[in-house]
Protein backbone atom coordinates (compact mmCIF):
# COMPACT_ATOMS: atom_id res chain seq x y z
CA UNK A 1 144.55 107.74 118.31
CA UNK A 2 146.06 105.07 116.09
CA UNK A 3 145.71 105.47 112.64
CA UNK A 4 144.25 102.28 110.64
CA UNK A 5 144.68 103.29 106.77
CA UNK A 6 142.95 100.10 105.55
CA UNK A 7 139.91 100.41 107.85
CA UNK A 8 139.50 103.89 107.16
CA UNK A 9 140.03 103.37 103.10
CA UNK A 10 137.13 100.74 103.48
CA UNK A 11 134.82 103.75 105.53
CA UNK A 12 135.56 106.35 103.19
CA UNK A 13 134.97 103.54 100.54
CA UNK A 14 131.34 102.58 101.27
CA UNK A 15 130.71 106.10 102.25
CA UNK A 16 131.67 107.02 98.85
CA UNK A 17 129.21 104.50 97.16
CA UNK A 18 126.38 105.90 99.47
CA UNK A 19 126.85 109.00 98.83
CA UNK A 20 126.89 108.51 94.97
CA UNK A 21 123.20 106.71 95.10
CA UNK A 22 121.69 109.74 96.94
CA UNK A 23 122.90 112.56 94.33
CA UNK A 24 125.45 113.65 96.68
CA UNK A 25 128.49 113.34 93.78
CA UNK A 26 130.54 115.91 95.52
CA UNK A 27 131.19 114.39 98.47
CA UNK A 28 131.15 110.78 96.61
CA UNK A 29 134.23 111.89 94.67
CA UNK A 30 135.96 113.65 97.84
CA UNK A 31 136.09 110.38 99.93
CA UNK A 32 136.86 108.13 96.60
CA UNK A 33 139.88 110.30 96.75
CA UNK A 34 140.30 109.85 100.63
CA UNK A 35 139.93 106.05 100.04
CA UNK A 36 142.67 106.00 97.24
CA UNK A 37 144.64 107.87 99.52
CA UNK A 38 144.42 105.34 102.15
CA UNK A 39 144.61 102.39 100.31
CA UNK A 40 148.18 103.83 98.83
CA UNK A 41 149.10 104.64 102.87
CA UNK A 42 148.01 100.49 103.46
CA UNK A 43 151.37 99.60 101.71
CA UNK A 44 153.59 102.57 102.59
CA UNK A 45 153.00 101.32 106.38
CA UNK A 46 153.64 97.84 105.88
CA UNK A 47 157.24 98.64 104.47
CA UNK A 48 157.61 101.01 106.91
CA UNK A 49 157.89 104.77 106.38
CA UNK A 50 154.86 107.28 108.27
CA UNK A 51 152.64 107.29 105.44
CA UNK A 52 151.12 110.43 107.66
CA UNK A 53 153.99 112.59 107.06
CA UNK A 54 153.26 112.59 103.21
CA UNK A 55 150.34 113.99 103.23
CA UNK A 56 147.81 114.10 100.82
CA UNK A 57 149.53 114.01 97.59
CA UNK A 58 148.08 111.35 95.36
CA UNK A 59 150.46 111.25 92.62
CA UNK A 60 153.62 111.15 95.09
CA UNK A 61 151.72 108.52 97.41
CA UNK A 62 150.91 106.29 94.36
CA UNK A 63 154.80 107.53 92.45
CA UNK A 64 157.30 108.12 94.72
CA UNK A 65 156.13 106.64 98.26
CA UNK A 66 154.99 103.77 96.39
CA UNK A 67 157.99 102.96 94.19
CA UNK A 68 160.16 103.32 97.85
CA UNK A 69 157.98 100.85 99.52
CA UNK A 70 158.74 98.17 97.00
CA UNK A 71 162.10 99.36 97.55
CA UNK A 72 162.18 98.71 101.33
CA UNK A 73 159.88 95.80 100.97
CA UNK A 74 160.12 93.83 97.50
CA UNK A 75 157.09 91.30 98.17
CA UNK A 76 154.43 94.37 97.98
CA UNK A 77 155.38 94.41 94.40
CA UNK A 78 152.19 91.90 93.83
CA UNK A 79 150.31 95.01 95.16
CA UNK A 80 150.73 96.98 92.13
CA UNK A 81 147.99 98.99 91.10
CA UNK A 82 146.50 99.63 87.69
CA UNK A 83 146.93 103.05 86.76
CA UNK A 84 143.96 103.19 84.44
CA UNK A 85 142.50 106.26 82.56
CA UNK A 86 139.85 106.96 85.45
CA UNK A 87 142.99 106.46 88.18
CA UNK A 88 144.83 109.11 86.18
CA UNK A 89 142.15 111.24 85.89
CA UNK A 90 141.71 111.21 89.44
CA UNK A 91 145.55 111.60 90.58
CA UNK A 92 145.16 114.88 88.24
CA UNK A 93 141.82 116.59 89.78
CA UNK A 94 141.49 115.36 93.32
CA UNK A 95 142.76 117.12 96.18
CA UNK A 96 141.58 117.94 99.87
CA UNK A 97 140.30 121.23 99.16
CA UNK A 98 137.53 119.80 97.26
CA UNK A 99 135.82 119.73 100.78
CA UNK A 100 135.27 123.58 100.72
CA UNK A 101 134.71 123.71 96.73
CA UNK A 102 130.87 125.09 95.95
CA UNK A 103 127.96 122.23 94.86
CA UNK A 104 128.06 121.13 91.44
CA UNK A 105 131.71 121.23 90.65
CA UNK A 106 131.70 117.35 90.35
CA UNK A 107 129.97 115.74 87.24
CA UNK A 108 128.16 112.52 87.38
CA UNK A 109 130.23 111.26 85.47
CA UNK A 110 133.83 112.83 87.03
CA UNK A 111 132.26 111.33 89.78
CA UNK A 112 131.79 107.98 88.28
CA UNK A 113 135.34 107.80 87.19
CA UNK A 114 136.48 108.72 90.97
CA UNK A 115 134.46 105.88 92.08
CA UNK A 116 136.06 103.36 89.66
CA UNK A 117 139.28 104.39 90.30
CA UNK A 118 138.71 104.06 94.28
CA UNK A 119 137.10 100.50 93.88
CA UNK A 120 140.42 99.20 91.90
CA UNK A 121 143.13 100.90 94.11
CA UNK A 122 140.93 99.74 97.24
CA UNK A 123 140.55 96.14 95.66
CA UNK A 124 144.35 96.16 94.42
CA UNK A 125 146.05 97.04 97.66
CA UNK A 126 143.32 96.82 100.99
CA UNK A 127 141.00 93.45 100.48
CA UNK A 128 144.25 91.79 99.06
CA UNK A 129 146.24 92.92 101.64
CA UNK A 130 143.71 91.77 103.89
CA UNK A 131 143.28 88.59 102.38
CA UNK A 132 146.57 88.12 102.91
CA UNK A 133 146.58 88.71 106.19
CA UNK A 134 148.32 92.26 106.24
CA UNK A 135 145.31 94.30 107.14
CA UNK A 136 143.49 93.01 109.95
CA UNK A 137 140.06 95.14 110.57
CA UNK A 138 138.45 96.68 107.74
C-alpha cells in the first residue's frame, strides 16, 4: 500500500473533530497527534527523505526532519508552522502509546489544545500544500 500523508492527516483530522463532539477526548487527542504527525510527513516527502523511517517522533518530525527538508528543498520554507503554546504542549505529551493509556487521562481541555494545535499544523502545511498543488487527494 502507498502511503498518502496528506490524505491520511485530513482522516485522522475530521476524525479527531468527531470524536471531540461525542465525549470521546481520548481518542480526539490521539488522532490530533496522528494528524500533526502527518501533516509534518506532507513536507518531509515532498523534499524527499522516507518520512516513514522517522517514526513517530513529533518534536524531531517538526525539529530536525523539518529543518532538513527546507534544507533539501528551500521553497517549503513558506510552509513554516507556528509553534504556538497548544503546538508545544502537544509535541511535549503526545505519543503513540496513548492508544493503550486507560479512559480519562485526556482533559477537555488537553484535548482542546491538541485539537488547535492539529487544525494549524494541518492548515499550515496540508490545505496549503494542496492549494498549491503539492497534495493531490485529501
Amino acid at each position: 500500500m502507498m502511503e498518502n500523508f496528506g490524505s491520511a492527516a485530513a482522516r485522522h483530522w475530521e476524525d479527531a473533530q468527531h470524536l471531540h463532539v461525542i465525549g470521546r477526548v481520548d481518542n480526539s487527542a490521539y488522532l490530533a497527534g496522528y494528524a500533526i504527525e502527518c501533516s509534518l510527513k506532507v513536507l518531509i516527502e515532498i523534499a524527499g527523505p522516507n518520512p516513514k523511517a522517522l517514526g513517530h517522533d513529533l518534536s524531531g518530525l517538526s525539529g530536525d526532519a523539518l529543518v532538513l527538508a527546507c534544507v533539501l528543498a528551500p521553497w517549503l520554507h513558506r510552509y513554516q508552522i507556528s509553534k504556538t503554546e497548544d503546538f508545544e504542549h502537544v509535541m511535549r505529551a503526545w505519543v503513540p502509546e496513548m492508544r493503550y493509556s486507560a479512559t480519562g487521562q485526556v482533559s477537555g481541555e488537553q484535548c482542546k489544545q491538541f485539537l488547535r494545535a492539529a487544525e494549524s499544523v494541518f492548515q499550515e502545511i496540508v490545505l496549503s500544500a494542496h492549494l498549491d498543488g503539492l497534495v493531490r487527494q485529501l
